[in-house]
Protein backbone atom coordinates (compact mmCIF):
# COMPACT_ATOMS: atom_id res chain seq x y z
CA UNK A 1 173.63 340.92 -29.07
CA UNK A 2 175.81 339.21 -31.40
CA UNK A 3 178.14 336.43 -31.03
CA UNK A 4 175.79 335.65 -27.88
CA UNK A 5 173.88 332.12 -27.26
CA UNK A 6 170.63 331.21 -25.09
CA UNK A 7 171.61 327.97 -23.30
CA UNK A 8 168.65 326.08 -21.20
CA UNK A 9 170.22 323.90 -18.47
CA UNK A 10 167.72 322.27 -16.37
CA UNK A 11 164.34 324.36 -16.68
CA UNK A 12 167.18 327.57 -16.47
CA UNK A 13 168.39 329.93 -19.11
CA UNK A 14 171.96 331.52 -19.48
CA UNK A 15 172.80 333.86 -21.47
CA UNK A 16 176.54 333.49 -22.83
CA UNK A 17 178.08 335.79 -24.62
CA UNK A 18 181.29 333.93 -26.44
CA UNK A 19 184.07 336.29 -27.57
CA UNK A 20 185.29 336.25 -31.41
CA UNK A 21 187.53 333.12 -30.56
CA UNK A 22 184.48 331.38 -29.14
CA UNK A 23 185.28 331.31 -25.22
CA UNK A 24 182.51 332.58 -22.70
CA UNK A 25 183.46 336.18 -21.59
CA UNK A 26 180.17 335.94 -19.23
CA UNK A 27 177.44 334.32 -17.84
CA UNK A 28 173.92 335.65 -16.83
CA UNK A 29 171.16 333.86 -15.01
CA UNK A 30 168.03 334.09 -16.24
CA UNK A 31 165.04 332.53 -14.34
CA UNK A 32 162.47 330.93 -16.84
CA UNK A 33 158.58 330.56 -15.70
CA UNK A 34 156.52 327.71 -16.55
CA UNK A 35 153.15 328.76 -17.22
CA UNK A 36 149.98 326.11 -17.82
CA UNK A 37 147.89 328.30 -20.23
CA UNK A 38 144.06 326.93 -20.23
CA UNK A 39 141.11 327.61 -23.08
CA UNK A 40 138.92 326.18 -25.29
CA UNK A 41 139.69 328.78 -28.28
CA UNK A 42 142.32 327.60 -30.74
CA UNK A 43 142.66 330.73 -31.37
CA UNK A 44 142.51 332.43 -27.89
CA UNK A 45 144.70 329.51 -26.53
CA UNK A 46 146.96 329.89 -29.57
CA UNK A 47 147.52 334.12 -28.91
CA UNK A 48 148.46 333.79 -25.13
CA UNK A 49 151.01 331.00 -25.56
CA UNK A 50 152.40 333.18 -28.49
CA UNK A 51 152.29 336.10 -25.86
CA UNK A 52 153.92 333.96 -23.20
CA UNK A 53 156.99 332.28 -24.95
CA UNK A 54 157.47 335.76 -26.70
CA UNK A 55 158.19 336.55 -23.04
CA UNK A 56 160.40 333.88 -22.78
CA UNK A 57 157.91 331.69 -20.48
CA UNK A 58 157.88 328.35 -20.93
CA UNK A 59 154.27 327.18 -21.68
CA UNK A 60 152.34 324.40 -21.78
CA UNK A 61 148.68 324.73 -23.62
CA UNK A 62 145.75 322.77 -22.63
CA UNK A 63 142.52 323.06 -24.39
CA UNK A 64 140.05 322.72 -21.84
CA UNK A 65 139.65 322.66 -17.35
CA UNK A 66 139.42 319.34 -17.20
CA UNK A 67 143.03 318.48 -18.73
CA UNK A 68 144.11 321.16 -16.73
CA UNK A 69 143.22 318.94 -13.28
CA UNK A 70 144.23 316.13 -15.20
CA UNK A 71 147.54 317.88 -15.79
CA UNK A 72 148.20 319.13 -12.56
CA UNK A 73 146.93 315.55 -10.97
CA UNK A 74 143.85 316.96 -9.56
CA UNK A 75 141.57 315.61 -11.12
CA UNK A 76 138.65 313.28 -8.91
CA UNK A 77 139.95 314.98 -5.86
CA UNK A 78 143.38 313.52 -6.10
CA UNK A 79 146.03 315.75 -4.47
CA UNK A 80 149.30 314.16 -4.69
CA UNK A 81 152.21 315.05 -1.94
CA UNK A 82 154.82 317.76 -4.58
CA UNK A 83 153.61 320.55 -5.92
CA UNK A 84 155.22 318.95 -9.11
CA UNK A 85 152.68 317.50 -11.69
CA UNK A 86 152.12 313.87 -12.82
CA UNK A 87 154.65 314.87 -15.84
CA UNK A 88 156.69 315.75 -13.08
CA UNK A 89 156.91 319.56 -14.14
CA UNK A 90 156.81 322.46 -11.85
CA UNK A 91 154.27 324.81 -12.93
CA UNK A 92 154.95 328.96 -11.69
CA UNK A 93 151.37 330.55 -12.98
CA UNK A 94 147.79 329.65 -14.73
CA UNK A 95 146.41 331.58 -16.78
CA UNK A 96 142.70 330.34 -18.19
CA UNK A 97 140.02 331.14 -19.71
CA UNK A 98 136.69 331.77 -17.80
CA UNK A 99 133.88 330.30 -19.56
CA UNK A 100 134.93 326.56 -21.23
CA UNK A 101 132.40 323.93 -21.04
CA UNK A 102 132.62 321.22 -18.02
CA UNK A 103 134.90 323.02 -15.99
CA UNK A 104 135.15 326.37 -15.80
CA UNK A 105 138.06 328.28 -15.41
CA UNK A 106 136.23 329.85 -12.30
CA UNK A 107 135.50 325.93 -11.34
CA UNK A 108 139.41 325.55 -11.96
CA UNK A 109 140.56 328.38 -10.15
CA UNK A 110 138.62 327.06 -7.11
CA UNK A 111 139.88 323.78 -7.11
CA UNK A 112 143.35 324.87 -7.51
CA UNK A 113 142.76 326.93 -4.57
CA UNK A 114 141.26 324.64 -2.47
CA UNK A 115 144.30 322.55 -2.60
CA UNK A 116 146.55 322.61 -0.43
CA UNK A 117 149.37 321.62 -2.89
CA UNK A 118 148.89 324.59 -5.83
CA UNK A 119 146.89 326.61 -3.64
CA UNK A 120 150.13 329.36 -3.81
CA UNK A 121 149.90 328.69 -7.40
CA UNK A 122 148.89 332.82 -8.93
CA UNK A 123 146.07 332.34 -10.80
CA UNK A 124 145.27 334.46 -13.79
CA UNK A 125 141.40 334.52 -15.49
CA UNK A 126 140.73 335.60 -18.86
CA UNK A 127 137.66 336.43 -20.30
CA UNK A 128 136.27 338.49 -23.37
CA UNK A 129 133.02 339.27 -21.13
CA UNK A 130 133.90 342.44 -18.83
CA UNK A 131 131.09 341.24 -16.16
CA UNK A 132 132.14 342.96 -12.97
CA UNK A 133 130.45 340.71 -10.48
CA UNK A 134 132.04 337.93 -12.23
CA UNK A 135 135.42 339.84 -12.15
CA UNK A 136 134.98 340.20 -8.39
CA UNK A 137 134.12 336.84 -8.04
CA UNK A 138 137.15 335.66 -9.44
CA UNK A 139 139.43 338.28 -7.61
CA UNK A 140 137.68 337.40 -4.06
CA UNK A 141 138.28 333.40 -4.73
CA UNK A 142 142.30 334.22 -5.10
CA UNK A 143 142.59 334.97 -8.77
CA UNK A 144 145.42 337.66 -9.06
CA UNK A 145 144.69 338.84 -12.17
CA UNK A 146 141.50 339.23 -14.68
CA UNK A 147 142.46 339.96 -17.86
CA UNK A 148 139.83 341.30 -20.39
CA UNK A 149 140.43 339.27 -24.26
CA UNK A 150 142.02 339.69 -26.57
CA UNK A 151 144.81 339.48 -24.28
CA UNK A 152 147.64 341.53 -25.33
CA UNK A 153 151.65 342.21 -24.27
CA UNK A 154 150.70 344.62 -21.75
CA UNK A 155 148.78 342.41 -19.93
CA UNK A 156 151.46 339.34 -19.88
CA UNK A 157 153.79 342.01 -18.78
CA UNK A 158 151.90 342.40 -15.43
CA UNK A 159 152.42 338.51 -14.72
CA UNK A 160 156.25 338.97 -13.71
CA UNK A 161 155.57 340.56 -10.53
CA UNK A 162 153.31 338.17 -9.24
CA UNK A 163 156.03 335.21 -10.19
CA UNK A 164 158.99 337.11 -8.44
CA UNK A 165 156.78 337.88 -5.32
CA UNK A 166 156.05 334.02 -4.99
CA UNK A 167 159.45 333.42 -5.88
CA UNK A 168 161.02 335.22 -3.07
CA UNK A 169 157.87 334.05 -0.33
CA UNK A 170 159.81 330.38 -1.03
CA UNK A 171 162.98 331.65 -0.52
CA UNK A 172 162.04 332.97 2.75
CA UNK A 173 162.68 331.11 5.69
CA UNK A 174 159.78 331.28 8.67
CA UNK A 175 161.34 333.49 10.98
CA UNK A 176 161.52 330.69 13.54
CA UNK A 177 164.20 329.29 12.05
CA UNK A 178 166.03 332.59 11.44
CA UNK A 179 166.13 333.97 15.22
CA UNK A 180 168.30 331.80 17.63
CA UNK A 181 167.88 332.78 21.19
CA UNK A 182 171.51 331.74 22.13
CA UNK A 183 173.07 333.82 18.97
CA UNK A 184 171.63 337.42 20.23
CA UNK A 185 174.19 340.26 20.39
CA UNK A 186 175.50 342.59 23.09
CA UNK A 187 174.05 346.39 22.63
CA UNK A 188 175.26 349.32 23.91
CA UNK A 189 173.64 352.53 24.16
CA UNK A 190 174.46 355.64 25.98
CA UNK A 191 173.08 354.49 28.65
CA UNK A 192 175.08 351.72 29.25
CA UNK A 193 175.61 348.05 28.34
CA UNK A 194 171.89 346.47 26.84
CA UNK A 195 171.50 342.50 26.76
């Protein structure tokens, strides 16, 4: 589109399209996703964060599970009290690798699940091995996706869905707080007046 400009305020982007004389005839709202991307590879870790920013995600690449806990503060068991990291960054989605030396990205997956912080967290687990027990495995521990490497545009395409479904579940309110009982309304039917 031309004469239009990608502006990131505050982890947000906004697309403005400025008229000839350079005033904004329009803004758009554009949510943008932080993904941690997880894997050992160079080259592996390399292709997906291409994939991802290509898909305007934001990314930030680790090379291996354990800087993934340390990232996300978890490692030695330490759960902290926001679901925002020690560099104080909200991540939307992981996506790692499966087999990386020390900790796993099925070790990973668990850990992030078993907290009760990131446990909402979707999960994502690559692999270039299509083993279908450990596909299974993965799925069963809370994994919503197993992608098979090399992973390709298709496949990041699928992530969207999962981000928008947890981004609405936190827009929700419980439906306590929705329902008053002194705010009900009067009914009528054909049978009369309903309370």
């Amino acid at each position: 589109m031309e004469g239009a400009q990608l502006m990131v305020v505050e982890g947000s982007s906004y697309l403005i399209k400025l008229s000839t004389n350079n005033t904004m005839s329009g803004v758009a709202k554009e949510p943008q996703f932080h993904v941690l991307a997880v894997d050992d590879s160079i080259i592996d870790r390399k292709l997906i964060e291409k994939l991802l920013k290509t898909s305007s995600y934001q990314v930030t690449a680790v090379e291996s599970g354990v800087k993934a806990l340390e990232f996300l503060g978890l490692l030695d068991d330490e759960d902290t009290n926001t679901t925002k990291n020690h560099n104080n960054v909200e991540i939307n989605l992981i996506i790692t690798d499966y087999w990386m030396p020390s900790v796993t990205g099925y070790d990973l997956l668990r850990k992030i699940k078993g907290s009760t912080l990131f446990k909402d967290i979707p999960v994502v687990i690559m692999s270039s091995e299509n083993v279908p027990s450990r596909i299974n495995s993965c799925l069963e521990q809370g994994a919503e996706e197993f992608f098979l490497k090399p992973v390709q545009q298709s496949d990041v395409n699928k992530l969207k869905p999962h981000l928008m479904k947890r981004k609405n579940q936190a827009k929700r309110k419980p439906v306590e707080e929705c329902v008053s009982p002194d705010r009900t309304r009067t009914r009528y039917s054909d049978l009369g007046l309903v309370q």
